[in-house]
N, C-alpha and C. Protein backbone atom coordinates (compact mmCIF):
# COMPACT_ATOMS: atom_id res chain seq x y z
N UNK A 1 -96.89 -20.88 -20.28
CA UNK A 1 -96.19 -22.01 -20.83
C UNK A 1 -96.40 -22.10 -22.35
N UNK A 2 -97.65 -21.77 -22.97
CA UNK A 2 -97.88 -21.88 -23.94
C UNK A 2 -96.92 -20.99 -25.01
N UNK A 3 -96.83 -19.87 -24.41
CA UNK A 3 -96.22 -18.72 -24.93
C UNK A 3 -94.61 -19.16 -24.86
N UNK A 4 -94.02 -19.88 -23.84
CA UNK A 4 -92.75 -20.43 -24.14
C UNK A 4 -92.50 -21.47 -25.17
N UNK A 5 -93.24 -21.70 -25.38
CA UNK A 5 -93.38 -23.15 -26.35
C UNK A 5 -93.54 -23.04 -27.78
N UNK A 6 -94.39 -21.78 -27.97
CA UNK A 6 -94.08 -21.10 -29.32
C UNK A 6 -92.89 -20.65 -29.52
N UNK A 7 -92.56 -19.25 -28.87
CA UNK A 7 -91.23 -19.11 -28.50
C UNK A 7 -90.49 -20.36 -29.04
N UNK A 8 -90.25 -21.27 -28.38
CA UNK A 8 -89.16 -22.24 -29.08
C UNK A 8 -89.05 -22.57 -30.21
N UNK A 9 -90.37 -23.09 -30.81
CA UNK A 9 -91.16 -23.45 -31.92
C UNK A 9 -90.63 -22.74 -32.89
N UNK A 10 -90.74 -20.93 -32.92
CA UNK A 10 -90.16 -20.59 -33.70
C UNK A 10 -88.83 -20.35 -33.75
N UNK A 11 -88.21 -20.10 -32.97
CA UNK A 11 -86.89 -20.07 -33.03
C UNK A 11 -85.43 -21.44 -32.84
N UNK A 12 -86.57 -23.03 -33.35
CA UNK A 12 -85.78 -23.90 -33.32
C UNK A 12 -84.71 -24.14 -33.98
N UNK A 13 -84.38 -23.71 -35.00
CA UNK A 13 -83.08 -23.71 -35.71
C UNK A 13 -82.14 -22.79 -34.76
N UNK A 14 -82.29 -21.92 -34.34
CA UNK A 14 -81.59 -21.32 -33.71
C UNK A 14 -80.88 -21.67 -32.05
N UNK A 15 -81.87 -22.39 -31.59
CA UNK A 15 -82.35 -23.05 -30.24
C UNK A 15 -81.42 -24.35 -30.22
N UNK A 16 -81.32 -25.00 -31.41
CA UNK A 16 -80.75 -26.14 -32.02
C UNK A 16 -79.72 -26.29 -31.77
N UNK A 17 -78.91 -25.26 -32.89
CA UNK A 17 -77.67 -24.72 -33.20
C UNK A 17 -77.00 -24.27 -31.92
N UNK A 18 -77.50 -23.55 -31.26
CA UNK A 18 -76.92 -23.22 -29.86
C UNK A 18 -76.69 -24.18 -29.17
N UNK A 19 -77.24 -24.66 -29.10
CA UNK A 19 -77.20 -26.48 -27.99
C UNK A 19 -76.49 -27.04 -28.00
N UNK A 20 -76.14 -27.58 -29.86
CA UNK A 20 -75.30 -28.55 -30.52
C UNK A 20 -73.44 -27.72 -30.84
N UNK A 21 -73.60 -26.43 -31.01
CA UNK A 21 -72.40 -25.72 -30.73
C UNK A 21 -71.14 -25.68 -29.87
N UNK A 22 -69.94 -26.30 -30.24
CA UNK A 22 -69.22 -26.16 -29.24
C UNK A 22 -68.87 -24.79 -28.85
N UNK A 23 -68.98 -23.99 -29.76
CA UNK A 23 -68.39 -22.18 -29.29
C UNK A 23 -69.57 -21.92 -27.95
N UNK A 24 -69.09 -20.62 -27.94
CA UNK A 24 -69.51 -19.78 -26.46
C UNK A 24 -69.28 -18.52 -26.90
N UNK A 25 -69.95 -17.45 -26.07
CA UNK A 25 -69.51 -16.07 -26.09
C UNK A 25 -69.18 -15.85 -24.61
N UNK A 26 -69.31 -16.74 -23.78
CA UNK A 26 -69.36 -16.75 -22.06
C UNK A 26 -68.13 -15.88 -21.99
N UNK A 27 -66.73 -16.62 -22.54
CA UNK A 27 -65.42 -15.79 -22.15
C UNK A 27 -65.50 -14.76 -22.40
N UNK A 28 -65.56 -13.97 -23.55
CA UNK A 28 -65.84 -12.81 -24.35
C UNK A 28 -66.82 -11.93 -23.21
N UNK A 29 -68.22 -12.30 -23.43
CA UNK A 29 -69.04 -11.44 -22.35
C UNK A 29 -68.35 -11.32 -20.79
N UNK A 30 -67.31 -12.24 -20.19
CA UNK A 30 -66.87 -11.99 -18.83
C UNK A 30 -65.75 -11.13 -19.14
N UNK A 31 -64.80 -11.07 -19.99
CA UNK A 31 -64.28 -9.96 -20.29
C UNK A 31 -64.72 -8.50 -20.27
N UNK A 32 -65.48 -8.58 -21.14
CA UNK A 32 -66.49 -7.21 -21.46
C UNK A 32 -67.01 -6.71 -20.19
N UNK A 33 -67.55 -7.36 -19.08
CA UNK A 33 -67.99 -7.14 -17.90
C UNK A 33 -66.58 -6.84 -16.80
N UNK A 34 -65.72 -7.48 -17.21
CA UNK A 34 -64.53 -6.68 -16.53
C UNK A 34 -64.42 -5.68 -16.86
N UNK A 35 -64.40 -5.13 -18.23
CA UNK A 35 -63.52 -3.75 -18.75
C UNK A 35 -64.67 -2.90 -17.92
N UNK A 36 -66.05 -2.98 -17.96
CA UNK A 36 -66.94 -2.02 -17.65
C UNK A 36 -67.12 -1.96 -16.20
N UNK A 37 -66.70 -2.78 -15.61
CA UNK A 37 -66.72 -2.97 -13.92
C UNK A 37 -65.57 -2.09 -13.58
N UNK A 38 -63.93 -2.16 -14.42
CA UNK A 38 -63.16 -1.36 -14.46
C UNK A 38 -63.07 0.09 -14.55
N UNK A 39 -63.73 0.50 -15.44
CA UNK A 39 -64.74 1.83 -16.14
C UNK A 39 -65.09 2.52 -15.54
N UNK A 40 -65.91 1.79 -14.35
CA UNK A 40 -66.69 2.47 -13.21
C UNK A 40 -66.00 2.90 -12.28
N UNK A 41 -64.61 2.10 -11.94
CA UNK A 41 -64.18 2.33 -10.20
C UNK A 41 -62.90 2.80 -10.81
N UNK A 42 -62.51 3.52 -12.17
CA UNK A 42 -61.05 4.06 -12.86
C UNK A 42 -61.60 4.83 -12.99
N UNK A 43 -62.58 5.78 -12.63
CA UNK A 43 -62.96 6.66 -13.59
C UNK A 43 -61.82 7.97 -13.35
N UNK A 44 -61.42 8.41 -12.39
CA UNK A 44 -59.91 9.40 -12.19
C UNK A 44 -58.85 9.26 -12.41
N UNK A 45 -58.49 8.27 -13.65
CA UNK A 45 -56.99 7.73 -14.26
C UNK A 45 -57.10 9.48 -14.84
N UNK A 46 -56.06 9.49 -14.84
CA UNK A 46 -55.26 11.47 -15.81
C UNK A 46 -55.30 10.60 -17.22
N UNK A 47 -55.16 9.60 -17.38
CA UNK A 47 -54.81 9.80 -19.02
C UNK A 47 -55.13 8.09 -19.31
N UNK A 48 -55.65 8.20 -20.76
CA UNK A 48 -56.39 6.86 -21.33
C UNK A 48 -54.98 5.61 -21.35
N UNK A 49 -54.31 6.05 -21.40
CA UNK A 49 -53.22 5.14 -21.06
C UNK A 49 -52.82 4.74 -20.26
N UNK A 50 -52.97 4.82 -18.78
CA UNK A 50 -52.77 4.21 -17.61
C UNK A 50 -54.39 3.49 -17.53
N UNK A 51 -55.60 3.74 -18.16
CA UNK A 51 -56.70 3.02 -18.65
C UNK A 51 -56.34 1.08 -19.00
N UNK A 52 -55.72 1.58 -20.09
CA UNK A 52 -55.49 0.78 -20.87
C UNK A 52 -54.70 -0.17 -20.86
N UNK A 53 -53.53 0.36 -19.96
CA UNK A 53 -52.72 -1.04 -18.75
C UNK A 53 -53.26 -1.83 -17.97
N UNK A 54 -54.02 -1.13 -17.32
CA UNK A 54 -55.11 -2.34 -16.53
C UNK A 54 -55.72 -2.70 -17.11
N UNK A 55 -56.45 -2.37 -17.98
CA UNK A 55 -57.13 -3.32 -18.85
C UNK A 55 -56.13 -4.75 -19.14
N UNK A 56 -55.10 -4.39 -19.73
CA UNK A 56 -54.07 -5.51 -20.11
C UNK A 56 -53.71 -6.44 -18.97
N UNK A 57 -53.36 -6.06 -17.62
CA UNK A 57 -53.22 -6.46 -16.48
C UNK A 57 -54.29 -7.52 -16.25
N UNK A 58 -55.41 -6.64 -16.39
CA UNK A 58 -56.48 -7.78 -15.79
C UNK A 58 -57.13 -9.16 -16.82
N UNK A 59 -57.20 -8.94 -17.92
CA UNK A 59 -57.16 -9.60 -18.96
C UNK A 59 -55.84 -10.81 -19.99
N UNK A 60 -54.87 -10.72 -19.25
CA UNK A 60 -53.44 -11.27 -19.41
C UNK A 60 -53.35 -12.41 -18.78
């Protein structure tokens, strides 16, 4: 506990700012976790362009 508490301690401006922030990266990172979830189970597309439609598909 102690060790979390520093932890905060020093990084309160930052800790702060995050809190009080209306932005997010949540959408952004669930995107990103689509394309790479995609990545994995496309991997036998013939060509980066039938890639790159689904990408659009799923993200649209």
């Amino acid at each position: 506990m102690d060790m979390t508490i520093a932890t905060l301690k020093r990084h309160k401006v930052a800790v702060l700012a995050a809190v009080t922030s209306p932005y997010s990266n949540g959408p952004i990172e669930g995107v990103n976790r689509l394309i790479k979830s995609l990545k994995r189970s496309c991997f036998g597309f013939k060509n980066q362009l039938n890639f790159f439609k689904r990408i659009y598909q799923i993200t649209a």
